[in-house]
Protein backbone atom coordinates (compact mmCIF):
# COMPACT_ATOMS: atom_id res chain seq x y z
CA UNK A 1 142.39 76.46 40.43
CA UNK A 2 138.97 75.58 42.09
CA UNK A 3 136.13 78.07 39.94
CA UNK A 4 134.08 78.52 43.21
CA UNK A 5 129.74 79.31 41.65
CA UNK A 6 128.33 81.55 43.91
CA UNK A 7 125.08 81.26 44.48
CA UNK A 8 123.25 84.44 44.78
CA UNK A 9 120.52 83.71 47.47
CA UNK A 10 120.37 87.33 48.43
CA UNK A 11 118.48 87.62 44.75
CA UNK A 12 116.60 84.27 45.35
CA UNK A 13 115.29 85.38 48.98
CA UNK A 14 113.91 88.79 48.56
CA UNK A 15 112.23 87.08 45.87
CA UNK A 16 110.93 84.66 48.40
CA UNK A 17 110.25 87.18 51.03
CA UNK A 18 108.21 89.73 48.46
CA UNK A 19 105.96 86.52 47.45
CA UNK A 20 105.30 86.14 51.00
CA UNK A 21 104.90 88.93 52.37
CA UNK A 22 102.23 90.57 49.52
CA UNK A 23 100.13 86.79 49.91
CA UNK A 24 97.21 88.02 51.04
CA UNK A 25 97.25 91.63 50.03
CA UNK A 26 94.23 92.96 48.27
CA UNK A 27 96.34 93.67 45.28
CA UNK A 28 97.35 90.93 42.80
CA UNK A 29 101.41 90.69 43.20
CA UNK A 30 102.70 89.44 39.75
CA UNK A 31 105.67 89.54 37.88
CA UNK A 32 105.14 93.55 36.69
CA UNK A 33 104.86 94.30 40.45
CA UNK A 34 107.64 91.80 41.19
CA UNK A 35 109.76 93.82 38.96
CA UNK A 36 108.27 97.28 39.74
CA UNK A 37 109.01 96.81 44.03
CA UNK A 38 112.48 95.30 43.44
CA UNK A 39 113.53 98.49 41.55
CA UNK A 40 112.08 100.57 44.29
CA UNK A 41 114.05 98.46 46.66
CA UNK A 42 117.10 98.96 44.48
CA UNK A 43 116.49 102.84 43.64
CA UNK A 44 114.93 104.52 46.46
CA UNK A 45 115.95 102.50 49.55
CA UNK A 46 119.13 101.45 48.59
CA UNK A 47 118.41 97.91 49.03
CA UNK A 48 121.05 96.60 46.69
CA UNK A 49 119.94 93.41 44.95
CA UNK A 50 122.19 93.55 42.08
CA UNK A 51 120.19 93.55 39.21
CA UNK A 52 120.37 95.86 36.64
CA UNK A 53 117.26 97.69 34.48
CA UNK A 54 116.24 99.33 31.07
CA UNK A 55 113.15 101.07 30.53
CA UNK A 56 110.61 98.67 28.82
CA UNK A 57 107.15 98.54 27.92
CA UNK A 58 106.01 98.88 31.59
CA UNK A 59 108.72 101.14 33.03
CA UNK A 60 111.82 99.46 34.53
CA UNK A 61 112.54 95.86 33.76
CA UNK A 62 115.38 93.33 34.53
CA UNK A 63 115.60 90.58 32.00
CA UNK A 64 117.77 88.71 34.92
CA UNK A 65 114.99 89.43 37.71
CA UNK A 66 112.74 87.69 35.50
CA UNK A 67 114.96 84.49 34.54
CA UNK A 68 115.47 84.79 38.44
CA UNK A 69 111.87 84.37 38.74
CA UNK A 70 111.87 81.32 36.59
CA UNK A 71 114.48 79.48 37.87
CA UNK A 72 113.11 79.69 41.76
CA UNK A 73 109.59 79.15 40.93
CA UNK A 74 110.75 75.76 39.00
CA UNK A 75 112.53 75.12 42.52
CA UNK A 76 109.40 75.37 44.28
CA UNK A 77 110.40 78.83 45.93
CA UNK A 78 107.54 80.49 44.77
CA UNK A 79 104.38 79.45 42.50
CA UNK A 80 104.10 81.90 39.09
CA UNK A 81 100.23 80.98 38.19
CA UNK A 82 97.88 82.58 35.07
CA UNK A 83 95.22 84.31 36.75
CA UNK A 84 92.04 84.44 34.58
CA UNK A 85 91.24 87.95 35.73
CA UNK A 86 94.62 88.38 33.75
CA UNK A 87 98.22 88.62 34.84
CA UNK A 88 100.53 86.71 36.73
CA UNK A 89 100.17 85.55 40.46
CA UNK A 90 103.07 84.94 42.76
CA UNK A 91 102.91 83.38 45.87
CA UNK A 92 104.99 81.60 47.91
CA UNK A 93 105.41 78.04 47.48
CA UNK A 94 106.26 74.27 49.28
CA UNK A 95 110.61 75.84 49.45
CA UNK A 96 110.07 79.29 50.13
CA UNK A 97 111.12 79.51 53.59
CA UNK A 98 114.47 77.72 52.66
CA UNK A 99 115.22 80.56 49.99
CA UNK A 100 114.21 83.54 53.06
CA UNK A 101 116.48 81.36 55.26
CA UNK A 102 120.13 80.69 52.66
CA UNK A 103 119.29 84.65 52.44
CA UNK A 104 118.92 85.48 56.65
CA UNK A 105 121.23 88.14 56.70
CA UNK A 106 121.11 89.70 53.77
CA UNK A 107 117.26 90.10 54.52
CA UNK A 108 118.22 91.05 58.06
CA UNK A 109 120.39 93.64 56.93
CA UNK A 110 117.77 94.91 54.93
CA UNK A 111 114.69 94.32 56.22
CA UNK A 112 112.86 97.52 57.66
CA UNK A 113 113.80 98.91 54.36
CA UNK A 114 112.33 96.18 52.81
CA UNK A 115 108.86 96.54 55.25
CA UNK A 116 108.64 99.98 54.27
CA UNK A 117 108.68 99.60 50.90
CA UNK A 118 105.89 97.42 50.82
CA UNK A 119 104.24 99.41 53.41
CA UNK A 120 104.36 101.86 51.23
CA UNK A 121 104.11 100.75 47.82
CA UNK A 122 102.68 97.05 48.74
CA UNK A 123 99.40 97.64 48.13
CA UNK A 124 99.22 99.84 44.72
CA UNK A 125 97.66 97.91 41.79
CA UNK A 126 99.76 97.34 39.06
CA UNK A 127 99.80 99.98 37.00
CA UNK A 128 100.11 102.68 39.93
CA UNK A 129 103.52 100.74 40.25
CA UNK A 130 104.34 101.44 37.01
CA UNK A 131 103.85 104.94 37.10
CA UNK A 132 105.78 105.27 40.28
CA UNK A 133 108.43 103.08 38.80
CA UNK A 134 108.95 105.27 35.81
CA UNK A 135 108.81 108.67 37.27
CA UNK A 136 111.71 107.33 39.64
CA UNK A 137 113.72 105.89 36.83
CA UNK A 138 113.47 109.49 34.23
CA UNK A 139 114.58 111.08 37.73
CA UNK A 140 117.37 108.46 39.10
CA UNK A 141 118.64 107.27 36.15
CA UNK A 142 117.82 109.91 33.11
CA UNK A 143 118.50 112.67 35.33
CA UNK A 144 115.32 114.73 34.78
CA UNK A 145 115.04 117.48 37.07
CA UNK A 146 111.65 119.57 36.07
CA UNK A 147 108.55 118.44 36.81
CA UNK A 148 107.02 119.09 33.39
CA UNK A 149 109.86 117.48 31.79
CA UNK A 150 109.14 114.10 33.60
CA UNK A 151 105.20 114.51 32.74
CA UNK A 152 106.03 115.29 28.95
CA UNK A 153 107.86 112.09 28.47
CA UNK A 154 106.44 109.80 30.48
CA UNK A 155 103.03 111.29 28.47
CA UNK A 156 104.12 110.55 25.39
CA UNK A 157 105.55 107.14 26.28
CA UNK A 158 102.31 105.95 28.25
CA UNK A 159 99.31 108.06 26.84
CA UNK A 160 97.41 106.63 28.86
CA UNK A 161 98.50 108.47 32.32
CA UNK A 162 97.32 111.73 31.96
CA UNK A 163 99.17 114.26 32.17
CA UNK A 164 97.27 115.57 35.71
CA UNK A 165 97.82 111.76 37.22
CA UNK A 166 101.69 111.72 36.42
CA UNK A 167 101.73 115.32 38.32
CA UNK A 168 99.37 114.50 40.76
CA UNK A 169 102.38 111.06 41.24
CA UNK A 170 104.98 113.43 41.04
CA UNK A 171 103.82 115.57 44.12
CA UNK A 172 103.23 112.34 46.48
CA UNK A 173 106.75 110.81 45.50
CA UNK A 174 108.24 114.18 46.43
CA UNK A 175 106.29 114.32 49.85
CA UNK A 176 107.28 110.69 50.61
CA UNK A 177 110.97 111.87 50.16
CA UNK A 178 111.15 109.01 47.27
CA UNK A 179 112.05 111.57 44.65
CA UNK A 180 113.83 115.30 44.60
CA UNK A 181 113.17 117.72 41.96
């Protein structure tokens, strides 16, 4: 018996496709926002990437999305540079239109879901992702249902949202339809 490795370009792609498609943005699209927008995919537009995520230092994280990362930028899908501003930079490098094109249809498939959520959350800074991020994940996948609930914990996780700014979140998630309470 033949042990056939599949290869998961769907995973590799999007990856592509995010680096290219926030190149240029005012915002700085690193490897928290890399993480940050493929959980949005994943959670609110049911873009289903396959990886899986714990709550971390800032909000959801996938240990595999980031070894993902890794393993395509050192295939020159995408270029992971220091910035000396701080953080991470990802753009799109020499191979990344072979990685959008072994993943065609699965970015097909997907893609005005995809071009909303960076329509809508494409141009947030960093840490407005992570707030967004986290509210979504005590919701989705802690099942929190009250408002003040959500802005308790998330307050005493990350003291340094106030309490008004996770609310103030809370309220435009809910009127973008990205969250119910």
């Amino acid at each position: 018996m033949i042990n056939e490795f599949r290869i998961p370009w769907e995973k590799y792609g999007i990856i592509a496709y995010l680096a290219k498609a926030m190149n240029g943005n005012n915002v700085q699209f690193g490897k928290t926002s890399l993480q940050k927008i493929i959980y949005i995919l994943q959670e609110v537009y049911q873009v289903n990437v396959g990886y899986k995520f714990i709550l971390y230092n800032y909000g959801p994280y996938s240990a595999d999305l980031a070894t993902d990362l890794e393993y395509i930028a050192a295939l020159n899908g995408v270029d992971v540079s220091w910035v000396n501003t701080g953080g991470y930079r990802i753009k799109p490098d020499s191979d990344a239109d072979t990685f959008i094109e072994k993943s065609k249809d699965f970015l097909d498939k997907h893609k005005n879901d995809i071009d909303k959520a960076i329509k809508t959350f494409g141009n947030l800074k960093t840490k407005e992702l992570e707030l967004r991020a986290t509210i979504i994940y005590f919701v989705n996948d802690c099942g929190i249902r009250e408002d003040s609930e959500v802005v308790n914990k998330i307050h005493q996780l990350k003291p340094y949202f106030s309490k008004d700014e996770i609310q103030s979140t809370i309220e435009e998630l809910k009127s973008l339809g990205v969250i119910r309470l």
